[in-house]
Protein backbone atom coordinates (compact mmCIF):
# COMPACT_ATOMS: atom_id res chain seq x y z
CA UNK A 1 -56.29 5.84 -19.98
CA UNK A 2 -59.78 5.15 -19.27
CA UNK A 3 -61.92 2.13 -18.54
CA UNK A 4 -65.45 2.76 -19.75
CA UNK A 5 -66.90 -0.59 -19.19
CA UNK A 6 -65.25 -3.11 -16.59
CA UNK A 7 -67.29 -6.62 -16.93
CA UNK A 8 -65.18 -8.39 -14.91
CA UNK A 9 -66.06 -11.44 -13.76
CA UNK A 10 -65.82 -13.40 -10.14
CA UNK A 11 -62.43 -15.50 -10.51
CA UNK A 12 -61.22 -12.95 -13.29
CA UNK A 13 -57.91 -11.84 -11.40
CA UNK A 14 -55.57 -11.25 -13.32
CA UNK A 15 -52.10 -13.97 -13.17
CA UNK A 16 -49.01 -13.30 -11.96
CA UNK A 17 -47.57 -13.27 -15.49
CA UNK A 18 -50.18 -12.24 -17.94
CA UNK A 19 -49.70 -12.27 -21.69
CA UNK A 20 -52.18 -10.18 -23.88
CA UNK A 21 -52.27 -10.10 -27.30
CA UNK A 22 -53.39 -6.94 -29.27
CA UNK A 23 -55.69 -7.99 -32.17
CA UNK A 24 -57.19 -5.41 -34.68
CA UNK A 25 -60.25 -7.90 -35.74
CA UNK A 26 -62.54 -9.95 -33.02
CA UNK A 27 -61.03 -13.75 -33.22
CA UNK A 28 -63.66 -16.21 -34.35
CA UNK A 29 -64.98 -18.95 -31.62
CA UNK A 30 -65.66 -18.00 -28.24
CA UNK A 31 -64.87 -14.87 -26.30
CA UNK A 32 -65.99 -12.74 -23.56
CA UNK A 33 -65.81 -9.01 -23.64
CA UNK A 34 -64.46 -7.69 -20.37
CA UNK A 35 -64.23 -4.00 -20.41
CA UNK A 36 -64.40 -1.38 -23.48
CA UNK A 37 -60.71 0.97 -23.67
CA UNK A 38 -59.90 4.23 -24.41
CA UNK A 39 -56.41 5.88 -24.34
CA UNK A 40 -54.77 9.44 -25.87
CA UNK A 41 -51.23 9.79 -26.48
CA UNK A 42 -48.63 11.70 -28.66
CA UNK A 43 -48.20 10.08 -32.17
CA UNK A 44 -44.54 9.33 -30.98
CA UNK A 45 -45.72 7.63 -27.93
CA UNK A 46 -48.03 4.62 -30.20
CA UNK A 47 -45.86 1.98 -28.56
CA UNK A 48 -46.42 3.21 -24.79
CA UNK A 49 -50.03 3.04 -25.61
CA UNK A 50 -50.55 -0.29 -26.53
CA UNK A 51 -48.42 -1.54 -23.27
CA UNK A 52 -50.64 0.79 -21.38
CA UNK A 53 -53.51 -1.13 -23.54
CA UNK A 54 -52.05 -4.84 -22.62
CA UNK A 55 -51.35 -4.10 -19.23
CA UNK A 56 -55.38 -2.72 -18.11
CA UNK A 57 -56.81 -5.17 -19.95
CA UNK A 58 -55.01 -7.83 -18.33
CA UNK A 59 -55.54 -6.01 -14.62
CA UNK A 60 -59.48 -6.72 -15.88
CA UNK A 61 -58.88 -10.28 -16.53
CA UNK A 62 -58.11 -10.23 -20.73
CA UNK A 63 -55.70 -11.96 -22.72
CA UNK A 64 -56.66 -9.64 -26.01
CA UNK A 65 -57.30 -6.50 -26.54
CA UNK A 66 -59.50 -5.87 -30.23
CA UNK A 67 -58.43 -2.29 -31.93
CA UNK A 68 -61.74 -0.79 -32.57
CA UNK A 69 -60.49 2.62 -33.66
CA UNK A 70 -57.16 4.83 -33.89
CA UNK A 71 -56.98 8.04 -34.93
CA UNK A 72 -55.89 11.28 -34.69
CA UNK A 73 -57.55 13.90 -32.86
CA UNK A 74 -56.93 17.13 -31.38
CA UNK A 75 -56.75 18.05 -27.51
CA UNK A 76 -56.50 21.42 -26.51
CA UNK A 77 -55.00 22.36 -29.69
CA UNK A 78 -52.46 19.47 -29.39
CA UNK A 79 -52.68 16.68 -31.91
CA UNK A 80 -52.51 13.34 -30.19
CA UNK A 81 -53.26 9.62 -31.19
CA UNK A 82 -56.93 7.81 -29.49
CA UNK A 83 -57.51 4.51 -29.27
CA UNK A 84 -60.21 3.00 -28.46
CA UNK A 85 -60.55 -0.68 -28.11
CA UNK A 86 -62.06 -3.83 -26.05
CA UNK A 87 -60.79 -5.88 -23.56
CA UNK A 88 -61.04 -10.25 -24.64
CA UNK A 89 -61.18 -13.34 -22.34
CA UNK A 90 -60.37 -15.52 -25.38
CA UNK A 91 -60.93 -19.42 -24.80
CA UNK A 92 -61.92 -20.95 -21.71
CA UNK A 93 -59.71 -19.46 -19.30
CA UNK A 94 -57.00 -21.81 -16.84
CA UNK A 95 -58.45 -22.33 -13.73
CA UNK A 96 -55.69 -20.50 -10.66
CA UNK A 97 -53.81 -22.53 -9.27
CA UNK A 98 -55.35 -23.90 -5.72
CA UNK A 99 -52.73 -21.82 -3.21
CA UNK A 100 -54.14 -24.37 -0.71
CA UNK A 101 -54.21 -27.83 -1.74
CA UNK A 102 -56.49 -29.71 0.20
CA UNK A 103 -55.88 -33.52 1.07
CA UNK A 104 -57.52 -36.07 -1.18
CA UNK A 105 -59.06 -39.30 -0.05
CA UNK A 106 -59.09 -42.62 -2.20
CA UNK A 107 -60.42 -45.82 -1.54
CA UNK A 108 -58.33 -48.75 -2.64
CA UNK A 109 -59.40 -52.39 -2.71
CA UNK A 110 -56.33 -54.70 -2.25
CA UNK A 111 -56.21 -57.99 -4.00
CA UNK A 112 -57.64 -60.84 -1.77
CA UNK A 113 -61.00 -60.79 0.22
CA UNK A 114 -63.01 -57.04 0.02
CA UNK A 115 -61.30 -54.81 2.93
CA UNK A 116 -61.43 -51.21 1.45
CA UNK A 117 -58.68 -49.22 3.15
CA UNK A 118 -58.79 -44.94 2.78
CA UNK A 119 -55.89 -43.66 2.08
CA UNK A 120 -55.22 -39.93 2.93
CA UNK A 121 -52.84 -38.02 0.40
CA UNK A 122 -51.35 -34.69 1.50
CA UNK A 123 -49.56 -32.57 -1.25
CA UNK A 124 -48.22 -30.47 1.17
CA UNK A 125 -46.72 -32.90 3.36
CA UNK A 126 -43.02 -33.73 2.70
CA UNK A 127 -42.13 -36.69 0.70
């Protein structure tokens, strides 16, 4: 497997879980193109290359991969299968989770005469 482009962005880590979704024609609305793909395997390994496919392509932030070519070519006299293809941030992606929630103030006005009163909310903080 090799990366030939990596465009990864700032905030493009990968999630913990990370579904990709191997397309063989670039969706229509908006994408981003993250990195360009190339892999070589043995005809009966076409299965083990797409995983290895999904799973770099998510490591550079995807959730697609776009088949641009696969064929068969020969390496060192061995026939083998190469792919090459391009790594998609489809959509607008989720923003991560915040792994440190930070308190949040709000002002509330109680019925009766004007005497705001801030009001401190902790996530973390037990219920």
């Amino acid at each position: 497997m090799r990366v030939v482009k990596d465009e990864g962005a700032e905030g493009s880590a990968p999630p913990a879980k990370c579904e990709v979704r191997i397309l063989h024609d670039k969706p229509a609305g908006k994408s981003r193109e993250v990195a360009t793909l190339e892999a070589d395997g043995a005809p009966a390994q076409h299965e083990d290359i797409l995983s290895l496919l999904k799973r770099k392509a998510c490591e550079a932030g995807a959730n697609a991969v776009v088949i641009k070519t696969m064929a068969k070519t020969r390496v060192a006299g061995v026939t083998v299968d190469h792919v090459e293809a391009v790594a998609l941030m489809i959509g607008t992606p989720k923003p991560s989770a915040d792994p440190s929630p930070v308190p949040k103030s709000i002002t509330v006005t109680p019925d009766g005469p004007p005497a705001p009163k801030t009001i401190t909310v902790d996530p973390g903080a037990p219920p």
